[in-house]
Structure formats: structure tokens, C-alpha cells
N, C-alpha and C. Protein backbone atom coordinates (compact mmCIF):
# COMPACT_ATOMS: atom_id res chain seq x y z
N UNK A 1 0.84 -1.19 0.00
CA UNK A 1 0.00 0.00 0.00
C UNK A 1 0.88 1.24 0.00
N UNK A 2 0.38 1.95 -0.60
CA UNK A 2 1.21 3.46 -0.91
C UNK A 2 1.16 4.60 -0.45
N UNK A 3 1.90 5.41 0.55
CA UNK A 3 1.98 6.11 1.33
C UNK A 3 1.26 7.12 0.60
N UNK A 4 -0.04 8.30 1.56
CA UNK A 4 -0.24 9.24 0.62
C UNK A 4 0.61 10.46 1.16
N UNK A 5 0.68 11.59 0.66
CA UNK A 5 0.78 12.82 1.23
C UNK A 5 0.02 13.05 2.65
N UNK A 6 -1.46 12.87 2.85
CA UNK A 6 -1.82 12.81 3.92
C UNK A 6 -1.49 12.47 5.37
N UNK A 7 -0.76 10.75 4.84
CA UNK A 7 -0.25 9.90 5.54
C UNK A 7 1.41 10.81 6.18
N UNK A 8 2.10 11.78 5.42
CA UNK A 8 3.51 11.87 5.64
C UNK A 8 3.08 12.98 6.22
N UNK A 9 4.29 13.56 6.85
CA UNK A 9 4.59 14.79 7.63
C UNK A 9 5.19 15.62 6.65
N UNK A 10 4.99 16.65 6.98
CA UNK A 10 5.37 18.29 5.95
C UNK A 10 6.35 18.01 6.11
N UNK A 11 7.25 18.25 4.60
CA UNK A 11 8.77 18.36 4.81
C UNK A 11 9.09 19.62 5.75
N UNK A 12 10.27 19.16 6.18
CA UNK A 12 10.81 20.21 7.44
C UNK A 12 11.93 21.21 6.22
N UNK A 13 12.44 20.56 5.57
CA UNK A 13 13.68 20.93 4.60
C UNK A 13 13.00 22.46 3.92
N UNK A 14 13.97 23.44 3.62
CA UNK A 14 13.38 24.61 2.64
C UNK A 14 13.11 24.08 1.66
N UNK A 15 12.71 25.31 1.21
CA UNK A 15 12.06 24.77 -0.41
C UNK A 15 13.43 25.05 -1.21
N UNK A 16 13.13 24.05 -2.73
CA UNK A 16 14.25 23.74 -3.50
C UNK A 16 14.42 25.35 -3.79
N UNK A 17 15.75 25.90 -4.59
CA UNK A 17 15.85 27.06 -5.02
C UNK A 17 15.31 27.82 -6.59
N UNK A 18 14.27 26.28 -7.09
CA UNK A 18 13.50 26.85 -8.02
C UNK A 18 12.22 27.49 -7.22
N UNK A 19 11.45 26.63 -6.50
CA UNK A 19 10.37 27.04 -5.74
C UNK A 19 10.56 27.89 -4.75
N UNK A 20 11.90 29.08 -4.56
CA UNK A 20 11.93 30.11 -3.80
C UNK A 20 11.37 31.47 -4.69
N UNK A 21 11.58 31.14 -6.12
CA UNK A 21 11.55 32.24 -7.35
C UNK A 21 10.34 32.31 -7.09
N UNK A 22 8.83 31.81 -6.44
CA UNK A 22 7.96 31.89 -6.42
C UNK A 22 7.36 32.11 -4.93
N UNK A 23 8.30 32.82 -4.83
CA UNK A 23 8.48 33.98 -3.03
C UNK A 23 8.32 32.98 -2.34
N UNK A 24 8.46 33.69 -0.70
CA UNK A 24 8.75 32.44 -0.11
C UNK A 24 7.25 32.12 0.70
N UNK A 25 6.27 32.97 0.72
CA UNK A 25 4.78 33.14 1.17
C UNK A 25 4.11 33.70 0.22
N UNK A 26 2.93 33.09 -0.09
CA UNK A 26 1.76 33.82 -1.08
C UNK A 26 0.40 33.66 -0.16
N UNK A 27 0.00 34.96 0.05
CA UNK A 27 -1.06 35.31 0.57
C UNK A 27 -2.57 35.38 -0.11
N UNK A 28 -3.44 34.44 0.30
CA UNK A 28 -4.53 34.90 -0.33
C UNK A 28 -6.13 33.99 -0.01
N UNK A 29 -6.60 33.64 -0.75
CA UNK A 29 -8.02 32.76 -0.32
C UNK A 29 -7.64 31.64 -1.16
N UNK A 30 -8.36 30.42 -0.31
CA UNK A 30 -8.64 29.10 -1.08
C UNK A 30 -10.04 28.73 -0.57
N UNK A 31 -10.34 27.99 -1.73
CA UNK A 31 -11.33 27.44 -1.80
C UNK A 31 -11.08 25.83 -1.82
N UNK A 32 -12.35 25.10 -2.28
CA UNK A 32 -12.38 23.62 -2.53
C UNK A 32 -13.32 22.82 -3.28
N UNK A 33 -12.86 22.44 -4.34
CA UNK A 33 -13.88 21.43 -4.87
C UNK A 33 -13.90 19.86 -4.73
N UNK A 34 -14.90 19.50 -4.76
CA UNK A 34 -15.14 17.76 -4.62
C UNK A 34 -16.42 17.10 -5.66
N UNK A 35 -17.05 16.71 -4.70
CA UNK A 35 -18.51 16.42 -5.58
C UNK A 35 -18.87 15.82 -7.08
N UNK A 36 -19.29 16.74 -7.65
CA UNK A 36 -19.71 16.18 -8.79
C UNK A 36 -18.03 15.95 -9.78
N UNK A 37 -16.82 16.60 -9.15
CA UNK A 37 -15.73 16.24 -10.09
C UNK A 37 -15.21 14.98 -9.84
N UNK A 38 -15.25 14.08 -8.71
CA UNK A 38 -14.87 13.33 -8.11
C UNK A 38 -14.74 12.63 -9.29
N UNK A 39 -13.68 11.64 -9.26
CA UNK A 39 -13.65 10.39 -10.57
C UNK A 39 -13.14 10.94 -11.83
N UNK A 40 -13.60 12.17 -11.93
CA UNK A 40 -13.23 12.48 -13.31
C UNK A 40 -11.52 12.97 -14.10
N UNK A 41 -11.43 13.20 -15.06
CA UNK A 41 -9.95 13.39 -15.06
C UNK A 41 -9.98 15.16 -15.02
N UNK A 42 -8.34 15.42 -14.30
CA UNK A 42 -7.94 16.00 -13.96
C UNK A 42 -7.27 17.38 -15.47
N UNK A 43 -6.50 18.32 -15.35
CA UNK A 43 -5.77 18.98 -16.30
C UNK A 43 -4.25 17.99 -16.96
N UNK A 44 -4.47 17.45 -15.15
CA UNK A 44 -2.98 16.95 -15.89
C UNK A 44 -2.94 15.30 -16.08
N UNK A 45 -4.28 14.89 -16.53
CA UNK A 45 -4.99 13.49 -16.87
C UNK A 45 -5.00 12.72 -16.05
N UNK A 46 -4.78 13.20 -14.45
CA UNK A 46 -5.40 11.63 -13.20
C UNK A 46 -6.35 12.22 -12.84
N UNK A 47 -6.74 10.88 -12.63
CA UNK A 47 -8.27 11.29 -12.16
C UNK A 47 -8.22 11.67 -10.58
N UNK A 48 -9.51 12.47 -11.03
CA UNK A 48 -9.35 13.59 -9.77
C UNK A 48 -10.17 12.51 -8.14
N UNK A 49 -9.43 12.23 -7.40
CA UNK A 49 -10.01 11.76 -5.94
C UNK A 49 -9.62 12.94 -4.74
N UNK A 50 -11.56 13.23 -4.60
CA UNK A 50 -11.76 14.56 -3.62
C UNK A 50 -11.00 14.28 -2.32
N UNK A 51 -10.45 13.16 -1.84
CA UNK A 51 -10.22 12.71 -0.76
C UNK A 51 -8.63 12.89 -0.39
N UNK A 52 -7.87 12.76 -1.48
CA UNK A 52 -6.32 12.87 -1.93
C UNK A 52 -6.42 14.55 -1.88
N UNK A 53 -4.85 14.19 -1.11
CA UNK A 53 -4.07 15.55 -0.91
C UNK A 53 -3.32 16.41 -2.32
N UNK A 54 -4.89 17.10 -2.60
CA UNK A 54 -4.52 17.72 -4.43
C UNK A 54 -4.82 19.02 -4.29
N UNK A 55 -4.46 19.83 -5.43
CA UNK A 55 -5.24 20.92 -5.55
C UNK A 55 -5.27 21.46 -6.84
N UNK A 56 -5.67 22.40 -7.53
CA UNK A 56 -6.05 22.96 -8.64
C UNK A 56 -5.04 24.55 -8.21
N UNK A 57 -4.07 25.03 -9.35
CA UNK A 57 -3.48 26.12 -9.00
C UNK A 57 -3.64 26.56 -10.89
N UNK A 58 -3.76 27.92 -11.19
CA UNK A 58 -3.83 28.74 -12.28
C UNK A 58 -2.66 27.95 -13.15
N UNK A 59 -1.67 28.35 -12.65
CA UNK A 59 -0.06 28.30 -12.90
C UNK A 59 1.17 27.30 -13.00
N UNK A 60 1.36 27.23 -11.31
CA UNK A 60 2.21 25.97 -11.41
C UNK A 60 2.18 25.02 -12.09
N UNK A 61 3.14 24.36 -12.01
CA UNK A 61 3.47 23.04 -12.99
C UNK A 61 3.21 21.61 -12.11
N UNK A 62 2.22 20.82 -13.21
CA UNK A 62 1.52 19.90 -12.44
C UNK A 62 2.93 19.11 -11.31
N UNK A 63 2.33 18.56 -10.49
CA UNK A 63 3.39 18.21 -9.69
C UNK A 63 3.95 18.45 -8.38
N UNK A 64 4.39 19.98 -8.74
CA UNK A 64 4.69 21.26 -7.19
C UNK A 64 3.87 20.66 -6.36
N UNK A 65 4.99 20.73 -5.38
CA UNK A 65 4.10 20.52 -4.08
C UNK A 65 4.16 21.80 -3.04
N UNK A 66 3.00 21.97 -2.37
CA UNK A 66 2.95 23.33 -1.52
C UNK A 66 2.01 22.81 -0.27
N UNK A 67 2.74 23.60 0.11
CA UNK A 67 2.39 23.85 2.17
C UNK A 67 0.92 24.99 1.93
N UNK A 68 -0.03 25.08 2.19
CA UNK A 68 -1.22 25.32 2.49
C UNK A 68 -1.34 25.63 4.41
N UNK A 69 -1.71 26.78 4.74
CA UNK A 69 -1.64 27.18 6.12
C UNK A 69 -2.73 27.99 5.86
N UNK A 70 -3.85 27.44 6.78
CA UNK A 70 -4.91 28.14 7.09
C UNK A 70 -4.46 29.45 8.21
N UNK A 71 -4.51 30.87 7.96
CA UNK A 71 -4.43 31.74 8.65
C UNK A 71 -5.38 31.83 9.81
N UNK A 72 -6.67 31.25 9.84
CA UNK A 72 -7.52 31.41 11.21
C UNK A 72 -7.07 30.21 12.11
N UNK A 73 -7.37 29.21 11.38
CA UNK A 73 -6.95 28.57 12.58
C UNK A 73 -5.54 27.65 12.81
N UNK A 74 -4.12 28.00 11.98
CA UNK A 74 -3.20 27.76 12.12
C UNK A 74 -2.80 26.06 11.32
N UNK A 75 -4.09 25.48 10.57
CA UNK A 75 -3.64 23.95 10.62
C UNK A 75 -3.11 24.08 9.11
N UNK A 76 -2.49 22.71 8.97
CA UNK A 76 -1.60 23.19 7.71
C UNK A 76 -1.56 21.82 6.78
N UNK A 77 -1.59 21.70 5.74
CA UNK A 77 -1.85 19.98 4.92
C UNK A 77 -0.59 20.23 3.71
N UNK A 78 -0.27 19.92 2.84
CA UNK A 78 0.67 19.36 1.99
C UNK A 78 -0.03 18.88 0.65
N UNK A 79 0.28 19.74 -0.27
CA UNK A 79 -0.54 19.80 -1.23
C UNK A 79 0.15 19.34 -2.47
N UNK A 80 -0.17 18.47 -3.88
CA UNK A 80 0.37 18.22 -4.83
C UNK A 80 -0.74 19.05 -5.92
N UNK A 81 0.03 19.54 -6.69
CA UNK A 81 -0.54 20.42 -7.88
C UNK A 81 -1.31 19.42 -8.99
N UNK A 82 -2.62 18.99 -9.54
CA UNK A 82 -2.83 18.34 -10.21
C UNK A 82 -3.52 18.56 -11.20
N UNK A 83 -4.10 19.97 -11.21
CA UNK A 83 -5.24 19.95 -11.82
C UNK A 83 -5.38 22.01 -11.90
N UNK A 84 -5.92 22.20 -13.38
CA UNK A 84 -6.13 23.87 -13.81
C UNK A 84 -7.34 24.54 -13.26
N UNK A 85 -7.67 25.42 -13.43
CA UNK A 85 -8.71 26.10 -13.22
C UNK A 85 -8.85 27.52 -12.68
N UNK A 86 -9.90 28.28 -13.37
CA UNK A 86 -9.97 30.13 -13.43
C UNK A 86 -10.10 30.35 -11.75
N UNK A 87 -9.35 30.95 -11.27
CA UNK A 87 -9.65 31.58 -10.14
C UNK A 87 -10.36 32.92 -10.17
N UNK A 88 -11.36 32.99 -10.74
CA UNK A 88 -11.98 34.07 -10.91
C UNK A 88 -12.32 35.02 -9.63
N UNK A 89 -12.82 34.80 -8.86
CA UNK A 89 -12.73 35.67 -7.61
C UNK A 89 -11.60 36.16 -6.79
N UNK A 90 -11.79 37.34 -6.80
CA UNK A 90 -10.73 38.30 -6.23
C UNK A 90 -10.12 37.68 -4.68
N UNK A 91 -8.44 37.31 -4.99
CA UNK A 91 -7.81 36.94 -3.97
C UNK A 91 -7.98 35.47 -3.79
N UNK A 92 -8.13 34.67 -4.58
CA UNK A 92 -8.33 33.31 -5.08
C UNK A 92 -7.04 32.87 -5.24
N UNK A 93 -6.58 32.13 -4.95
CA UNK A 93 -5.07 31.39 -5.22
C UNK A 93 -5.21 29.65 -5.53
N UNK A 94 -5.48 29.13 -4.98
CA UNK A 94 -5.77 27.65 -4.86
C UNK A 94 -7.21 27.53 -4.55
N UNK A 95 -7.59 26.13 -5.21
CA UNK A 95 -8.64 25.37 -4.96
C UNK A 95 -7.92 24.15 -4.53
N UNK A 96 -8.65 23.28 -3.24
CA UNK A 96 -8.17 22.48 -2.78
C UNK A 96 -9.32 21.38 -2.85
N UNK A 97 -8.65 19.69 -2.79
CA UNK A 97 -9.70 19.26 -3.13
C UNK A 97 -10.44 19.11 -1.75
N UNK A 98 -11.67 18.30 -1.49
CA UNK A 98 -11.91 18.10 -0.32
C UNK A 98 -11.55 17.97 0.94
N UNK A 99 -10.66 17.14 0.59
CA UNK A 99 -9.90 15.72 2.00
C UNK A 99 -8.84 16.94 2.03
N UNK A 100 -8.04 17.85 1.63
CA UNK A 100 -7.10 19.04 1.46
C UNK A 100 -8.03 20.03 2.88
N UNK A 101 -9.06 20.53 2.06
CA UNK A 101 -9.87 21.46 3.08
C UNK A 101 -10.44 20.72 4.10
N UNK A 102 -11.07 19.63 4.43
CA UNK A 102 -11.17 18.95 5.49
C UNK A 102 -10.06 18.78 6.57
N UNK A 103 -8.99 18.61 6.37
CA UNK A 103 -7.94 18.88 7.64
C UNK A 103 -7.27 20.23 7.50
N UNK A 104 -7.86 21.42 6.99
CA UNK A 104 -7.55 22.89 7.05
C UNK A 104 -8.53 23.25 7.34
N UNK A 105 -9.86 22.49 7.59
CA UNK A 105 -11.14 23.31 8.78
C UNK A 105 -11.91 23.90 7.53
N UNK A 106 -12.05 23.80 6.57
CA UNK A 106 -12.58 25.07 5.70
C UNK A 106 -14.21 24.55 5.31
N UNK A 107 -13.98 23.50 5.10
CA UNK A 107 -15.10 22.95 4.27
C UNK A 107 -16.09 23.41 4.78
N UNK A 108 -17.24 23.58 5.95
CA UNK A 108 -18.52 24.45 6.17
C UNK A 108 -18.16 25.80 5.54
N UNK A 109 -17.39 26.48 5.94
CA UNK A 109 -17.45 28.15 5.20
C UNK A 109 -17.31 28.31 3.83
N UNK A 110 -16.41 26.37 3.26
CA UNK A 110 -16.01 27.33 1.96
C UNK A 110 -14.58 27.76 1.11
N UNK A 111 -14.20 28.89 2.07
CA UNK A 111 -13.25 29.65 1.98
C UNK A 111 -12.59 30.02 2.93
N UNK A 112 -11.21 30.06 3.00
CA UNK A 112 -10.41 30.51 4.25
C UNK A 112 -9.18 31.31 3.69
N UNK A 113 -9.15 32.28 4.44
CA UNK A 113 -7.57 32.89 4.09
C UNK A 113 -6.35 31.82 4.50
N UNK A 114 -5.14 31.87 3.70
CA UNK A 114 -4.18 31.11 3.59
C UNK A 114 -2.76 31.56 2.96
N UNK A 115 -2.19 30.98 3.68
CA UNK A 115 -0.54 31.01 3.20
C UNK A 115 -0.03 30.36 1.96
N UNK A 116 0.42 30.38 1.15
CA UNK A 116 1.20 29.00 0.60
C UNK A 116 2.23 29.25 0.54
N UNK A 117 3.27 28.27 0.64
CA UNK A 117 4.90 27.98 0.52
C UNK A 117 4.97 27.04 -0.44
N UNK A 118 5.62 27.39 -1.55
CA UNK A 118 5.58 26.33 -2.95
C UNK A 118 7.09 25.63 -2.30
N UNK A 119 6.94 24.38 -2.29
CA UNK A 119 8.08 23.39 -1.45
C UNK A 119 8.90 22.81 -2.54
N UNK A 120 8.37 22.34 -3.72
CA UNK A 120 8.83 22.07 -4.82
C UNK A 120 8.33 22.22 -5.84
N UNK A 121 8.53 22.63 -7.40
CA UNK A 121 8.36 22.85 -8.50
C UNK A 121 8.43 21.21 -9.56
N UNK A 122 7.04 21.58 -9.84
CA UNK A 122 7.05 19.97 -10.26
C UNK A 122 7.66 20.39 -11.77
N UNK A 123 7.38 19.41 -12.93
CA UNK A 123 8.51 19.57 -14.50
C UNK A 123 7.37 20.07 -15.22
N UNK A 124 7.34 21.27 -15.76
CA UNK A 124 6.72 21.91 -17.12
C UNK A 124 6.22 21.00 -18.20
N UNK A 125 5.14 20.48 -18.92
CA UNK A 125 4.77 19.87 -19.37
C UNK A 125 5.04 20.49 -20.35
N UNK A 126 5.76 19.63 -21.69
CA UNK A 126 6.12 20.02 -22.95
C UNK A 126 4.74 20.06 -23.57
N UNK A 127 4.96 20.94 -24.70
CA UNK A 127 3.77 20.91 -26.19
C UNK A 127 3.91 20.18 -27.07
């Protein structure tokens, strides 16, 4: 059986010196989707499980992994980049999937202000 992200502890180590170019804190709101995407495929073709430690970022390169820190109430999860999508609302940074916002407290509200620390830079997908 295969260890998830969930299962491990936040790396303690800094982030590599590609994922510093992408400051060392980004401030802003996350959200979370699950539900009706559950099962389906992802941007970067796995299928999306609401329960797995994932998230949806504009930008990054599928892969990156980032530290997620809920600003209210301090708890913090470990996130792998998997999947695109418009952050259309102002101060939007990440969408997280469920099981992501479920151990960051968010899921009744929604939305929570948050930190991120990009820990590693996953590989640029060629054209």
C-alpha cells in the first residue's frame, strides 16, 4: 500500500531554489472542490479523488508541491498540484480538493484565508 501525502509529515527541509523564485509566502483565499468532479480526469490526466491531498493552481506546474496554512486557525496539509482552473474571484489562489480542506477546517465556510509555501516545483509539461 502506498503512502499518501496525507499519511507523511510536511517536509521540514526549505524549499528547493527553483520554488523560492515563487516567493517564499503567497497570501490569499482558497477554496475547494469535490462532488460532482470526483472520478473524473484531472488537467494533468489523473483522475481527480476529492479525498487525496490535491489541488487545482492557475499556474504551477503539475506536480509542485505546496504547504497550504490556514491563517484562522493555524492547521496546515501538503498539497500536490494536479489539476487547472480560473480563479476568478478576487484573492483566489488555490482550490483544494476536499480531503485538502477537510484537515484545514474550511469545508462548512467554503473559503479561508491562507498562506502558501511552494516546497517544490514539479517539471513543465512540454507541447
Amino acid at each position: 500500500m502506498r503512502a499518501s501525502l496525507a499519511d507523511q509529515e510536511p517536509p521540514q527541509n526549505a524549499p528547493t531554489p527553483a520554488a523560492q523564485s515563487w516567493n517564499d509566502r503567497i497570501h490569499g483565499v482558497a477554496s475547494w472542490y469535490g462532488g460532482v468532479f470526483n472520478g473524473r480526469k484531472t488537467a494533468s490526466g489523473e483522475t481527480y479523488d476529492m479525498y487525496a491531498m490535491t489541488a487545482c493552481h492557475p499556474s504551477l506546474p503539475f506536480g509542485s508541491i505546496v504547504r497550504v496554512v490556514n491563517v484562522h486557525n493555524h492547521r496546515s496539509v501538503v498539497v500536490r498540484i494536479t489539476d487547472r482552473g480560473d480563479l476568478v474571484e478576487e484573492g483566489r489562489i488555490i482550490d483544494l480538493s476536499y480531503g485538502a480542506a477537510q484537515k484545514l477546517g474550511m469545508t462548512w465556510s467554503g473559503l479561508a484565508k491562507v498562506d502558501l509555501q511552494v516546497l517544490s516545483l514539479g517539471r513543465p509539461q512540454r507541447q
